[in-house]
Protein backbone atom coordinates (compact mmCIF):
# COMPACT_ATOMS: atom_id res chain seq x y z
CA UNK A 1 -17.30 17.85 17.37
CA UNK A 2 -13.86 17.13 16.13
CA UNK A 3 -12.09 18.19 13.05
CA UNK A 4 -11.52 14.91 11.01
CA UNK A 5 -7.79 15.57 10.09
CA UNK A 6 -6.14 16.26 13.30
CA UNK A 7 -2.88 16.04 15.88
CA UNK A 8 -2.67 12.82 17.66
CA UNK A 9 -0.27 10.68 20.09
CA UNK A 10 0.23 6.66 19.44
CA UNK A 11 2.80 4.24 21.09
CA UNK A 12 1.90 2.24 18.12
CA UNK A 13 4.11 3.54 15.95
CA UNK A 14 8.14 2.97 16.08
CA UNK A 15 8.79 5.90 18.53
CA UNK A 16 7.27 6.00 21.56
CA UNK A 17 3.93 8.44 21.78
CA UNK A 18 5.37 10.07 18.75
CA UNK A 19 3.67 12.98 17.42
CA UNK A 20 1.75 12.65 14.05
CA UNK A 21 -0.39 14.62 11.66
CA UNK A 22 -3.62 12.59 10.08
CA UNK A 23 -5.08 13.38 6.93
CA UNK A 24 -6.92 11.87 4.38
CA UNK A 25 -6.49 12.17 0.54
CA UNK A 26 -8.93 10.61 -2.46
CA UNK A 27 -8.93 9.97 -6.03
CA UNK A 28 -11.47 8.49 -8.02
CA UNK A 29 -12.12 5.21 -6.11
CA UNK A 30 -8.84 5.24 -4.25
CA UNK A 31 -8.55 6.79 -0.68
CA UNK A 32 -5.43 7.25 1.41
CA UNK A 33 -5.47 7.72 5.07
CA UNK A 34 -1.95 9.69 5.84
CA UNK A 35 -0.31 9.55 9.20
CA UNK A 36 2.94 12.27 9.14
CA UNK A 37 5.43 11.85 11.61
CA UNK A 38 8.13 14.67 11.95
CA UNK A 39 12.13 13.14 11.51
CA UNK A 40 13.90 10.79 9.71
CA UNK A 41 12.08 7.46 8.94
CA UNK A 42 10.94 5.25 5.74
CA UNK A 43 7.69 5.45 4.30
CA UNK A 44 5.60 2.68 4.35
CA UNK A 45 2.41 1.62 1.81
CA UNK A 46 -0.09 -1.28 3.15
CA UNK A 47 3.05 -2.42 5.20
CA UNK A 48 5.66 -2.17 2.24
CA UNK A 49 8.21 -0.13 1.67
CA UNK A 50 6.73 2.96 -0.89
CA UNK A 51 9.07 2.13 -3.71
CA UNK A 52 8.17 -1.39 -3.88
CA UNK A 53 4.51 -0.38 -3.51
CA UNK A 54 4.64 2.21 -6.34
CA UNK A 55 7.72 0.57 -8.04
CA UNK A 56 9.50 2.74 -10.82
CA UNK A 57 10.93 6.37 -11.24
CA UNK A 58 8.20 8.21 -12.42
CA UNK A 59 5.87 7.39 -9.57
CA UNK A 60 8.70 8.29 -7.30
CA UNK A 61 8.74 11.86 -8.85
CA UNK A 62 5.37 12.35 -7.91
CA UNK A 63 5.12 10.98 -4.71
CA UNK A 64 7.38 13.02 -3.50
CA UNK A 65 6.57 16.24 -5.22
CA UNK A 66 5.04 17.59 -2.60
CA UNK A 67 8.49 17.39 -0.30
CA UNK A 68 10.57 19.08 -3.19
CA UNK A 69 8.30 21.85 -3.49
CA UNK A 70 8.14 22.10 -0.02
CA UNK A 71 11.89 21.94 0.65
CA UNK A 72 11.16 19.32 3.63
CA UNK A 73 12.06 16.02 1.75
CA UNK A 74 13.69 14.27 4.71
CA UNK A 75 11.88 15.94 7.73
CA UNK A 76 9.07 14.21 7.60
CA UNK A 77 8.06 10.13 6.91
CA UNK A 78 4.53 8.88 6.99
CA UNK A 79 2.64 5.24 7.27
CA UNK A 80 -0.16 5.25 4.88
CA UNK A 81 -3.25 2.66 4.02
CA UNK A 82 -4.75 3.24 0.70
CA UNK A 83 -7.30 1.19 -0.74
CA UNK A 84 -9.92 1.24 -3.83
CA UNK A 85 -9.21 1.83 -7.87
CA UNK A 86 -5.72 0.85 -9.53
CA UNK A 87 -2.30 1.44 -8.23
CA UNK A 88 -2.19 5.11 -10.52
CA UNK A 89 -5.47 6.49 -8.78
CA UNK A 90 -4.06 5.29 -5.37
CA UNK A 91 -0.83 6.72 -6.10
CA UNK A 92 -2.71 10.20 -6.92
CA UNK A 93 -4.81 9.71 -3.05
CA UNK A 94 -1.46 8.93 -1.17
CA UNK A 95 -0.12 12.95 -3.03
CA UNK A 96 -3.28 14.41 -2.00
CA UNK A 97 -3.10 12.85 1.51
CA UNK A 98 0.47 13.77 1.58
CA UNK A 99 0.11 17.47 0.90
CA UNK A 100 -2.75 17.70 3.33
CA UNK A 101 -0.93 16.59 6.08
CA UNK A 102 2.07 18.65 5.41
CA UNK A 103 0.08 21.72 5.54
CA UNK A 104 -1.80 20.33 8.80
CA UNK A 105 2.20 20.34 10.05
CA UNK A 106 3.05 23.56 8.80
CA UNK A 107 0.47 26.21 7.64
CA UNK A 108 2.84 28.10 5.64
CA UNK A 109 3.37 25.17 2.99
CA UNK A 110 -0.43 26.09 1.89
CA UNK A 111 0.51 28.94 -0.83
CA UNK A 112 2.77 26.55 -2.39
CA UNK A 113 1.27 23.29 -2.26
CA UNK A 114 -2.18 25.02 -3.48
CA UNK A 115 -0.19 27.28 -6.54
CA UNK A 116 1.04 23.49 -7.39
CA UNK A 117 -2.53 22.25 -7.55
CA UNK A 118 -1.54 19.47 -5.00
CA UNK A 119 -4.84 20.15 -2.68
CA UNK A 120 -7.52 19.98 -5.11
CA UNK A 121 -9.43 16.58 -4.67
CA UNK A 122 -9.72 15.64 -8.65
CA UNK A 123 -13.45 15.39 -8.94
CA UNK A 124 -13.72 13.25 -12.13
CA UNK A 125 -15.04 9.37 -11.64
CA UNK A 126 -15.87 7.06 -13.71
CA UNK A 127 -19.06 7.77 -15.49
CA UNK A 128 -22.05 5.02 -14.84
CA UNK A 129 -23.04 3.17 -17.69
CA UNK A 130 -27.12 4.22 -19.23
CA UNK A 131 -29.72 1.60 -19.95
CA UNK A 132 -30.32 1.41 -23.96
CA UNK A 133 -26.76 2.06 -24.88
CA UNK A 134 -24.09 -0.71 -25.58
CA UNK A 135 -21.39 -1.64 -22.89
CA UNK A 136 -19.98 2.21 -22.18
CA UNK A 137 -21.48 5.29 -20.53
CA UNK A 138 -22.07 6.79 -23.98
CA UNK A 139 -21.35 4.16 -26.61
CA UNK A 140 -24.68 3.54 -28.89
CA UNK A 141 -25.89 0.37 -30.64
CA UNK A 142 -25.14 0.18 -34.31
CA UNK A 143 -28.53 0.52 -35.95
CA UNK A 144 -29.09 -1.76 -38.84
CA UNK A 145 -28.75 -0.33 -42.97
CA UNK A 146 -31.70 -1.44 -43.93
């Protein structure tokens, strides 16, 4: 049985059976499949370019979060597909997917990617919505005055 985030060879990608790290990263309905190759390279969303996938400054900060911490922003590049929820919960998977694969690259990035909170899957989904009640989850019917 194999391990499902592990080392593999391609000739698919731009280098020539480069070397990359696979790992997979999930919030709420959003998952990211990460492929990490080591060197200098741009990283690519659904076939665009990150910042025009995840446009805008803030979402720049935290995608790559998990390079600054690790002091390895510009060693590493990655292709990603991510797919399910809204842009936000995507962006969220591609971190999580991100900071897995780094550590699958180099173990000793674990103490500070986990004291950063950047490898805990973020549990909370949407809550299903209950017979009886109005539109919501929790919202209840106005009952009548009289």
């Amino acid at each position: 049985m194999k391990p499902k985030d592990q080392i593999k060879s391609t000739s698919a990608s731009k280098k020539k059976n480069a070397e990359f790290v696979v790992a997979h990263g999930r919030r709420k309905e959003a998952a990211a499949r990460v492929r990490l190759f080591k060197g200098k390279g741009q990283m690519i969303v659904n076939e665009k370019p990150i910042e025009q996938y995840f446009p805008g400054e803030i979402a720049k900060i935290k995608w790559q979060r998990p390079f600054v911490l690790t002091k390895s922003d510009g060693a590493y590049f990655a292709t990603i597909k991510v797919e399910g929820s809204g842009k936000n919960g995507q962006l969220e998977a591609v971190i999580h997917g991100l900071s897995r694969a780094l550590i699958l690259a180099n173990s000793d990035f674990r103490p500070i990617l986990k004291k950063a909170h950047l490898l805990t899957r973020d549990s909370r989904v949407k809550e299903r919505r209950k017979y009886g009640l109005a539109q919501k989850a929790r919202k209840g019917k106005q009952s009548p005055k009289r």
